[in-house]
N, C-alpha and C. Protein backbone atom coordinates (compact mmCIF):
# COMPACT_ATOMS: atom_id res chain seq x y z
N UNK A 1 27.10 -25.73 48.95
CA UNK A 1 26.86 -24.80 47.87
C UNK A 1 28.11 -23.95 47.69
N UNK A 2 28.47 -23.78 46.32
CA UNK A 2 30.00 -22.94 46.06
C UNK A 2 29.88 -21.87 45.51
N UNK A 3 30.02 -20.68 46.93
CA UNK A 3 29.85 -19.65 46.15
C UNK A 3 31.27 -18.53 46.21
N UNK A 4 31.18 -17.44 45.72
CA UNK A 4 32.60 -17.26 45.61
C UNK A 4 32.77 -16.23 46.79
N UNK A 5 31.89 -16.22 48.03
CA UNK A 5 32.32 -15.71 49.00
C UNK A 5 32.72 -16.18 50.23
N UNK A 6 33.39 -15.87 50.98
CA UNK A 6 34.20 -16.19 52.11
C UNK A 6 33.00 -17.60 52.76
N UNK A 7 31.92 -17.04 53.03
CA UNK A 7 30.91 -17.06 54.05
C UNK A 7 29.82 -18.56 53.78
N UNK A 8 29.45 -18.66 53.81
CA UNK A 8 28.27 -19.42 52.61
C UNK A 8 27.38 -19.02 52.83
N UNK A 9 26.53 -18.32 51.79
CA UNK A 9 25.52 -17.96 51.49
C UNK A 9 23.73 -18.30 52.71
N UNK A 10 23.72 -19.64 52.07
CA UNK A 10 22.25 -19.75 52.43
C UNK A 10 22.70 -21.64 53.14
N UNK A 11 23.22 -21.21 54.44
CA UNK A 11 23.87 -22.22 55.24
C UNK A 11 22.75 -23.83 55.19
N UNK A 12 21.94 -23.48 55.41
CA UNK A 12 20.90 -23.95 55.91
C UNK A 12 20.49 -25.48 54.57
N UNK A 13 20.73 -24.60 53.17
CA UNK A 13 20.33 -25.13 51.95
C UNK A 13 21.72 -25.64 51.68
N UNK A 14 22.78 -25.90 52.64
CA UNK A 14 24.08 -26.91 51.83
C UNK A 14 23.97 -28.49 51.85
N UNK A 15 23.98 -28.87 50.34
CA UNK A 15 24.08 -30.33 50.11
C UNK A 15 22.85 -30.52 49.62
N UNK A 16 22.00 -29.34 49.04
CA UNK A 16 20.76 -29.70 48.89
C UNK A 16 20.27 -28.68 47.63
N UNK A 17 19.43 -29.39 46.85
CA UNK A 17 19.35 -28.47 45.56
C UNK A 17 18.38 -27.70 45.73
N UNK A 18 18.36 -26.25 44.94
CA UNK A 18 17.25 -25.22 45.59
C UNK A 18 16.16 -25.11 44.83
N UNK A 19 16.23 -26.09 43.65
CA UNK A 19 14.56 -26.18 42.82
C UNK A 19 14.46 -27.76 42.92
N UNK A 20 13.08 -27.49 43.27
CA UNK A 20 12.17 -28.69 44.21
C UNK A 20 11.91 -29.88 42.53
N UNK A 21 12.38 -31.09 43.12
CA UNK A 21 12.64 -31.91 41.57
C UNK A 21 11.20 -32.95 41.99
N UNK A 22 10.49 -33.23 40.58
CA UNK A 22 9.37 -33.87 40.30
C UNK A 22 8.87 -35.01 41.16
N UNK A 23 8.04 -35.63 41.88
CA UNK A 23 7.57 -36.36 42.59
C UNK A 23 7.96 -37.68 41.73
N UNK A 24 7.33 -37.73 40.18
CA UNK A 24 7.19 -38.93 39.22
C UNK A 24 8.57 -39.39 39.05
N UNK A 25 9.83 -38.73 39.27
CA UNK A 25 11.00 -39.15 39.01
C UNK A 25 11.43 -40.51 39.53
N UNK A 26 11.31 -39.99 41.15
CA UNK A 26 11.92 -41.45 41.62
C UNK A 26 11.16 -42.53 41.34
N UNK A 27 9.78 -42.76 41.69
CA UNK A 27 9.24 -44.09 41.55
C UNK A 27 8.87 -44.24 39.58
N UNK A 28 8.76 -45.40 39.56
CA UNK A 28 8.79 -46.03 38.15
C UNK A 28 7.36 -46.43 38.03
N UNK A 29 6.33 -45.15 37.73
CA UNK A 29 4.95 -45.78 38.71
C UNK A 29 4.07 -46.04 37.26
N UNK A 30 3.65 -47.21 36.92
CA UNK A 30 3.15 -47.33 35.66
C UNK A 30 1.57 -46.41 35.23
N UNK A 31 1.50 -46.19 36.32
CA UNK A 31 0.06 -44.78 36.08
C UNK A 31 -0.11 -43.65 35.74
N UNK A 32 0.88 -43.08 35.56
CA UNK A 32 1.44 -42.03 35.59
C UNK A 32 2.09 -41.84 34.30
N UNK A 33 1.13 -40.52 33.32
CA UNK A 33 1.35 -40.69 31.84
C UNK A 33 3.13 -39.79 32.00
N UNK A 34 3.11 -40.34 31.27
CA UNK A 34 4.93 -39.54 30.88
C UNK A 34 4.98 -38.31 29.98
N UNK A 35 5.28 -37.16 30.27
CA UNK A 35 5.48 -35.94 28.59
C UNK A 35 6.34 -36.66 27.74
N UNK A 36 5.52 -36.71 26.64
CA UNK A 36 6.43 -36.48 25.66
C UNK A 36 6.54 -35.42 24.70
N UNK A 37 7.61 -35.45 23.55
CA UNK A 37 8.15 -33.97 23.21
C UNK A 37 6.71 -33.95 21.92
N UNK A 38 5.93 -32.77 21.78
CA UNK A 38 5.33 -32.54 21.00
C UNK A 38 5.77 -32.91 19.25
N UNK A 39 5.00 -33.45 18.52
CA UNK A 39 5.63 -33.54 17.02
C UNK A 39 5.14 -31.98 16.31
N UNK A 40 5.96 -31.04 15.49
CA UNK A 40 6.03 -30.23 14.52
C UNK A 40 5.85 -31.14 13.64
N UNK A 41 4.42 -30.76 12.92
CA UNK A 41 3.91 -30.99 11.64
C UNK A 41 4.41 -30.41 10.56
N UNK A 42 5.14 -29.27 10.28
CA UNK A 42 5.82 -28.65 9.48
C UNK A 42 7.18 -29.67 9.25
N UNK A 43 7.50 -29.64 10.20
CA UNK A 43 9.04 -30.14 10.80
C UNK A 43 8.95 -31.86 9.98
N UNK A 44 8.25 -32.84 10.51
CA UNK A 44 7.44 -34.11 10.12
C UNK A 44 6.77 -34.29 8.35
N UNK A 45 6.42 -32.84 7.62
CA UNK A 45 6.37 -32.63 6.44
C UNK A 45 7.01 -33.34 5.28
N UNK A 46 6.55 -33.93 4.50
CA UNK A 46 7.70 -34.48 3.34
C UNK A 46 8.39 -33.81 2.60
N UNK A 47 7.19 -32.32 2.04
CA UNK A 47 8.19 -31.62 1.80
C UNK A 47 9.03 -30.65 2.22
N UNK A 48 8.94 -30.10 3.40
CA UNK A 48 9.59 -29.56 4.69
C UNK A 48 11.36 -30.71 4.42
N UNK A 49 11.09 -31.37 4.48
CA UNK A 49 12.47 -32.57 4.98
C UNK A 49 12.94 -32.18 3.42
N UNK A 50 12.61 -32.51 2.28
CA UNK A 50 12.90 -33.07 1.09
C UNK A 50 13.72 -31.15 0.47
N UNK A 51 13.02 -30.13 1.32
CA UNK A 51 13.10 -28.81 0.95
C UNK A 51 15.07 -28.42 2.12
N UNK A 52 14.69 -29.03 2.81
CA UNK A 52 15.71 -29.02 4.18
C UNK A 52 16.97 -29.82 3.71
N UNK A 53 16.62 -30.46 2.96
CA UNK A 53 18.10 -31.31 2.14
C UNK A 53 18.28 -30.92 1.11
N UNK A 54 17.86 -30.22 0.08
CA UNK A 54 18.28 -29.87 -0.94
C UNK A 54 19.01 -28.62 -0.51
N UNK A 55 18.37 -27.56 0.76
CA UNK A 55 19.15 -26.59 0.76
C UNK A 55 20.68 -26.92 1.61
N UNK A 56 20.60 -27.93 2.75
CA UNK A 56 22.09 -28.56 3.05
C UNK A 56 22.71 -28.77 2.45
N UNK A 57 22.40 -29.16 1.17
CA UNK A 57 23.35 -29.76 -0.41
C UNK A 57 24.07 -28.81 -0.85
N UNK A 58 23.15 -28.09 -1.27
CA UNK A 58 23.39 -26.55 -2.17
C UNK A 58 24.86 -25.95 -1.00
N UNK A 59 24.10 -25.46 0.07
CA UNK A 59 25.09 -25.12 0.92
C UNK A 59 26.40 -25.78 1.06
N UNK A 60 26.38 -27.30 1.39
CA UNK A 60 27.99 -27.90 0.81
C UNK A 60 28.25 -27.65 -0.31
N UNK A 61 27.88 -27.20 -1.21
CA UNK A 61 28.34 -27.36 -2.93
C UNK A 61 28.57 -26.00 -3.00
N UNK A 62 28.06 -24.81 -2.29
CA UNK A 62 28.43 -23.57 -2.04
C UNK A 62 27.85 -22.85 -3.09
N UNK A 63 26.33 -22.88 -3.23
CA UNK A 63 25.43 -22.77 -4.03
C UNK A 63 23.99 -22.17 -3.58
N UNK A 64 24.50 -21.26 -2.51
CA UNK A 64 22.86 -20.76 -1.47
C UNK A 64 22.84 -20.02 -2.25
N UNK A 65 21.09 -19.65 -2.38
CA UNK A 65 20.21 -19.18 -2.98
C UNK A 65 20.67 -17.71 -3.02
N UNK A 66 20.24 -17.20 -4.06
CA UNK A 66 20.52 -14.97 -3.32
C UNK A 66 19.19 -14.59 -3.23
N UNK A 67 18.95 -14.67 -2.44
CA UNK A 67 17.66 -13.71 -1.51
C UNK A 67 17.61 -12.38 -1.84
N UNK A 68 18.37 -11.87 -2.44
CA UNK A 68 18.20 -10.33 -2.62
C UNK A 68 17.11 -9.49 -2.98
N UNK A 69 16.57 -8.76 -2.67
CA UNK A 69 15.37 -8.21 -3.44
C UNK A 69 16.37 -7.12 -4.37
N UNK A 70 15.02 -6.79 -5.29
CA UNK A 70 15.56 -6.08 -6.90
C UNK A 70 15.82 -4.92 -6.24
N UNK A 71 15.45 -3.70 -5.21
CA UNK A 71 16.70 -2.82 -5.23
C UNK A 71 17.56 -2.82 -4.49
N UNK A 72 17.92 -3.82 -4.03
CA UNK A 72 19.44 -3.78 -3.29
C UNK A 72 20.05 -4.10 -4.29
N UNK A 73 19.72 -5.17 -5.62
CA UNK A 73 20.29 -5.62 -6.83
C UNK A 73 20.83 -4.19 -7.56
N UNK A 74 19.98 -3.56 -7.30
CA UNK A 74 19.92 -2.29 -8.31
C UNK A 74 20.90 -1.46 -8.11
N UNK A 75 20.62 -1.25 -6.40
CA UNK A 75 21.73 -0.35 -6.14
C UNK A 75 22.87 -1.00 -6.30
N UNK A 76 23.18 -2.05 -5.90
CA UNK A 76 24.47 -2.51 -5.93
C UNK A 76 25.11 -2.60 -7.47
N UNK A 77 24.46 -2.74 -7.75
CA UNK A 77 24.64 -2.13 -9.58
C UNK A 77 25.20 -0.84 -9.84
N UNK A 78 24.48 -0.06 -9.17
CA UNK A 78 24.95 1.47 -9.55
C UNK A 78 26.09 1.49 -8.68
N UNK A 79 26.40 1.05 -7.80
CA UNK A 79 27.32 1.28 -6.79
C UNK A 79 28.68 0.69 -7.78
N UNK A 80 28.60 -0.01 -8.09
CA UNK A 80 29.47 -0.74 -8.87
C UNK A 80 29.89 -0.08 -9.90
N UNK A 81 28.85 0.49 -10.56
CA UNK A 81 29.10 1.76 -12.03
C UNK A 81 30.03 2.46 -11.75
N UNK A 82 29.47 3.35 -10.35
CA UNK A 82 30.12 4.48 -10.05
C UNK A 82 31.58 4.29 -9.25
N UNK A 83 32.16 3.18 -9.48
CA UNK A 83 33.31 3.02 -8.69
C UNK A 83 34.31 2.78 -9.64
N UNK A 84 33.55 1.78 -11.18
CA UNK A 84 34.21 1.87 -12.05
C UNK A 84 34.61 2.97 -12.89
N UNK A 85 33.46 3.98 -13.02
CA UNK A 85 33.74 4.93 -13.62
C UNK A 85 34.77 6.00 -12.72
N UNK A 86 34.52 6.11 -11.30
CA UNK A 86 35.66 7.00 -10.94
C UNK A 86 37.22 6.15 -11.13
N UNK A 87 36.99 4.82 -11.04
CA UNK A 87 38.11 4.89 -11.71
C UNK A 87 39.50 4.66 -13.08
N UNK A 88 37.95 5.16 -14.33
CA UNK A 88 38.50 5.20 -15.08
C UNK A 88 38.74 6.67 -15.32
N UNK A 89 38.00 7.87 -14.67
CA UNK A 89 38.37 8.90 -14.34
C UNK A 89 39.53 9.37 -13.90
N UNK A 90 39.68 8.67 -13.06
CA UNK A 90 41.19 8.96 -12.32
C UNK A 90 42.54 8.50 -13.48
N UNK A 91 42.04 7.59 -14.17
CA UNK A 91 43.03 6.87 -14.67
C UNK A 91 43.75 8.10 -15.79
N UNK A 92 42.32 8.55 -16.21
CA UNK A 92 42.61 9.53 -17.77
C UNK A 92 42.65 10.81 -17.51
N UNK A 93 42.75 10.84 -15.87
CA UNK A 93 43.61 12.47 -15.52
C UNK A 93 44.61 12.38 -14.95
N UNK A 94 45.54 10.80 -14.67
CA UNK A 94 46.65 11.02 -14.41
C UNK A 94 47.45 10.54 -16.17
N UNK A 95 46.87 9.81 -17.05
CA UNK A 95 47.35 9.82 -18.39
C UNK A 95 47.43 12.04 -18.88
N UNK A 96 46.43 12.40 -18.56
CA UNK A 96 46.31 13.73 -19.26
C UNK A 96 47.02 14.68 -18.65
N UNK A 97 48.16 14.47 -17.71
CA UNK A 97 48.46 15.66 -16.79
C UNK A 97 49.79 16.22 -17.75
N UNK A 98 50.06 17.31 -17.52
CA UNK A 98 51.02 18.38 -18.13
C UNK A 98 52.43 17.88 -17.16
N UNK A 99 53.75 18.07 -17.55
CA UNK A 99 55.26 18.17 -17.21
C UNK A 99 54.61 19.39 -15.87
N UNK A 100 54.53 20.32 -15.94
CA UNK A 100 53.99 20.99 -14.87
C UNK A 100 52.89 20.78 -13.74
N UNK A 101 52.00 20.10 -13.81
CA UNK A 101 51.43 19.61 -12.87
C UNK A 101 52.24 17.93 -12.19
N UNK A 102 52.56 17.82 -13.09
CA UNK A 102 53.92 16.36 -12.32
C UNK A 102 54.49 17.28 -11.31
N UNK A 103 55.42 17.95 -11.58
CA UNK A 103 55.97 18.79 -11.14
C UNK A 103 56.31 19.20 -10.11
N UNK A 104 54.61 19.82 -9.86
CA UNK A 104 53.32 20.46 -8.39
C UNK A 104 53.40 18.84 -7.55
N UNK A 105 53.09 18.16 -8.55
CA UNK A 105 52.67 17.10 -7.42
C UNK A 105 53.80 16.42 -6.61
N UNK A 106 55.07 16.61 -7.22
CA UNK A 106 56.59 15.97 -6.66
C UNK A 106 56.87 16.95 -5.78
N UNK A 107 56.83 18.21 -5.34
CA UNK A 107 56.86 19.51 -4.81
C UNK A 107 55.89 18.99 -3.71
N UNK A 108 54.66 19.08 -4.09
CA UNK A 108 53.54 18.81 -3.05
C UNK A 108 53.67 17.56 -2.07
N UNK A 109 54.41 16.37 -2.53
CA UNK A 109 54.73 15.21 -1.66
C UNK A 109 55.67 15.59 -1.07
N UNK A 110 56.64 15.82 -1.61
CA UNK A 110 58.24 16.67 -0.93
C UNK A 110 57.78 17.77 0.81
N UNK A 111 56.89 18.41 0.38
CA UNK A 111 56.58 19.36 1.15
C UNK A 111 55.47 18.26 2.15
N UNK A 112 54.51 17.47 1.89
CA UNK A 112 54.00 16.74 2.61
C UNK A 112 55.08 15.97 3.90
N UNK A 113 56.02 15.32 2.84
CA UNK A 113 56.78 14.71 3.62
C UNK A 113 57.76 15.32 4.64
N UNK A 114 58.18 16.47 4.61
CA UNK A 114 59.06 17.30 5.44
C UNK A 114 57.81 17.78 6.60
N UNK A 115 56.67 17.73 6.51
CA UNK A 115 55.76 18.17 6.89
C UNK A 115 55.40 16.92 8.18
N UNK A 116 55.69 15.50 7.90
CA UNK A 116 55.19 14.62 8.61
C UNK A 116 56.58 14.34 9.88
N UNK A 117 57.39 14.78 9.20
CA UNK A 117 58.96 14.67 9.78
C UNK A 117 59.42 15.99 10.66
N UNK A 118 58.72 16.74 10.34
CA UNK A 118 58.49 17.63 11.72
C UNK A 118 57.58 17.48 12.60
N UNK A 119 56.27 16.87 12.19
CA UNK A 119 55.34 16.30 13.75
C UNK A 119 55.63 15.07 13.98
N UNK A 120 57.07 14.16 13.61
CA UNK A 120 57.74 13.12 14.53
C UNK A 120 58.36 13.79 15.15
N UNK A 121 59.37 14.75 14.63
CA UNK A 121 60.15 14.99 15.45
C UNK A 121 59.81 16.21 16.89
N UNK A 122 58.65 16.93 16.88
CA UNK A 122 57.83 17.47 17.78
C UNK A 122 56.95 16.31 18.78
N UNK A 123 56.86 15.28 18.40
CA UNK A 123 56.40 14.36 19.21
C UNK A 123 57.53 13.55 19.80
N UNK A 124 58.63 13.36 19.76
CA UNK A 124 59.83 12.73 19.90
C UNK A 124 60.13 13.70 21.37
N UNK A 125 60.25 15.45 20.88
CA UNK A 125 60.43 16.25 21.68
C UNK A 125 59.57 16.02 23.15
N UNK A 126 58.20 16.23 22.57
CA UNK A 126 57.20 16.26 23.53
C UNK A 126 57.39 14.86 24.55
N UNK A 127 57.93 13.88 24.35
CA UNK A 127 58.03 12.27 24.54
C UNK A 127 59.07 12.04 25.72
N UNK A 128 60.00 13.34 25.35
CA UNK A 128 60.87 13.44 26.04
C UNK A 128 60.96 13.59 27.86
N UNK A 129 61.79 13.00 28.76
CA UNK A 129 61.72 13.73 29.76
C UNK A 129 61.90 15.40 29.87
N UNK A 130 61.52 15.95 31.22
CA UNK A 130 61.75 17.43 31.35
C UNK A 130 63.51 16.98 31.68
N UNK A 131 64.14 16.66 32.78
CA UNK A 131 65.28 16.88 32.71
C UNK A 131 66.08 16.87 31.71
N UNK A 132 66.02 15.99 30.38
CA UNK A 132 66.72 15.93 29.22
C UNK A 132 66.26 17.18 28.57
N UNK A 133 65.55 17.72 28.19
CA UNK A 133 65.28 19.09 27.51
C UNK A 133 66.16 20.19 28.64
N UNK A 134 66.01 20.13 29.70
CA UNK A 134 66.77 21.49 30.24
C UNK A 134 68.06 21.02 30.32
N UNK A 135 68.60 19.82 30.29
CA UNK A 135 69.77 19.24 29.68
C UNK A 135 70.48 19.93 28.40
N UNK A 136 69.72 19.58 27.46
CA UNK A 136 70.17 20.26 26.41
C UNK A 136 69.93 22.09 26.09
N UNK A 137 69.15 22.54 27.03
CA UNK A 137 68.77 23.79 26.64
C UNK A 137 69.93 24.73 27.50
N UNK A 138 71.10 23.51 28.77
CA UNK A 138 71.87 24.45 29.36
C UNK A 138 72.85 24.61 28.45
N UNK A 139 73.30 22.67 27.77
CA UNK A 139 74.43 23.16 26.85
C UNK A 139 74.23 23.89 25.75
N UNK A 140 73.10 24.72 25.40
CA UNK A 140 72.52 25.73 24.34
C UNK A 140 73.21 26.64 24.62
N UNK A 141 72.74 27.53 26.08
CA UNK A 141 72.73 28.30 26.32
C UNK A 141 74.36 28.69 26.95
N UNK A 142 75.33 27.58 27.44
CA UNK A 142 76.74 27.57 27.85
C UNK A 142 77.48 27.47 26.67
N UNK A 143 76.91 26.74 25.45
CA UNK A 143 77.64 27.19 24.24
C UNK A 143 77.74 28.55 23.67
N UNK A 144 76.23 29.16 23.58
CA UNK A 144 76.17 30.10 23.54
C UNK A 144 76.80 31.50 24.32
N UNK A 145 77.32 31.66 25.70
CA UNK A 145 78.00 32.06 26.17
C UNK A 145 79.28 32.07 25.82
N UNK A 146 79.81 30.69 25.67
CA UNK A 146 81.04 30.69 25.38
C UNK A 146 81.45 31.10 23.99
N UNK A 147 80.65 31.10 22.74
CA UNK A 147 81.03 32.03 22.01
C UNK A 147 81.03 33.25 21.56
N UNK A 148 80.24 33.93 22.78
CA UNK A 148 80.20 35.51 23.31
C UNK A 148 81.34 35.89 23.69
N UNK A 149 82.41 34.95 24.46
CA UNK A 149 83.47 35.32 25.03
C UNK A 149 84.40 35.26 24.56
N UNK A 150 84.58 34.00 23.44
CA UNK A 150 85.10 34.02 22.36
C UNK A 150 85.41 35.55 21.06
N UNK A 151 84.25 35.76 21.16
CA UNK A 151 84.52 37.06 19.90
C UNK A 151 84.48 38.43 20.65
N UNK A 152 84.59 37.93 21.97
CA UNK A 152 85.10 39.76 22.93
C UNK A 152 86.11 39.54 22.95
C-alpha cells in the first residue's frame, strides 16, 4: 500500500485490497442472476430522444433557445435605455460646453496630473533604502554649510 509516509500505514493489509470484492465475480456460476443497469423510461422515450436531438442541432448551429423570463427581458431593456441615454447625455454636454469650461477642464487634468507625479515620486522616496536618503540628506546639509561659509 503507497502511502506518502515514511512508515506504512496498516502493515498487515499490504498487497491486499481494503474493500471486500463480490463472491459472484470469480466463478462464472450460471445461477446466479446478474444486475443489470436499470432502463429510464423518460430517457428510452421517442419523444425524449427526438426532443434531445433537435436541441444538439440547434446548439451546433448556435441557435439555443432563450429561456428568459419577461422580467429579466424587461429589465434588461431598461438597463439598456438607461445606458443609451446617459450616453447621449454625455455626448450633448460635452458638444454644449463654453471656451471656459474647456479651459477648467485642461487646468483640472494639468493639476490631476502633477498630482499623480508627486505620489510616484513619494513612493519612489518611500521605496528607497534608509542609507540612500541619509546619503543624500548629508550632501544637503554639507552643501548647505558650505554655502554659509561661502557668504561669511
Amino acid at each position: 500500500m503507497a502511502t506518502m509516509f515514511r512508515y506504512p500505514v496498516f502493515p498487515h493489509l499490504q498487497g491486499r485490497s481494503v474493500m471486500a470484492e463480490p463472491d459472484y465475480l470469480e466463478g462464472d456460476c450460471d445461477e446466479l442472476i446478474k444486475p443489470k443497469k436499470l432502463i429510464n423510461p423518460v430517457k428510452n422515450s421517442r419523444n425524449h430522444q427526438d426532443l434531445h436531438r433537435e436541441l444538439l442541432m440547434n446548439q451546433k448551429r448556435g441557435l439555443a433557445p432563450q429561456n428568459k423570463p419577461e422580467l429579466q427581458k424587461v429589465l434588461e431593456k431598461r438597463k439598456r435605455e438607461q445606458v443609451l441615454k446617459a450616453q447621449k447625455e454625455e455626448q450633448e454636454a460635452h458638444k454644449k460646453r463654453s471656451d471656459l469650461e474647456i479651459e477648467l477642464m485642461k487646468r483640472q487634468q494639468k493639476l490631476e496630473q502633477l498630482e499623480l507625479e508627486q505620489q510616484k515620486i513619494e513612493e519612489e522616496q518611500e521605496n528607497t533604502p534608509e542609507f540612500v536618503k541619509m546619503k543624500s540628506n548629508l550632501r544637503r546639509t554639507k552643501q548647505e554649510t558650505d554655502g554659509e561659509e561661502r557668504t561669511t
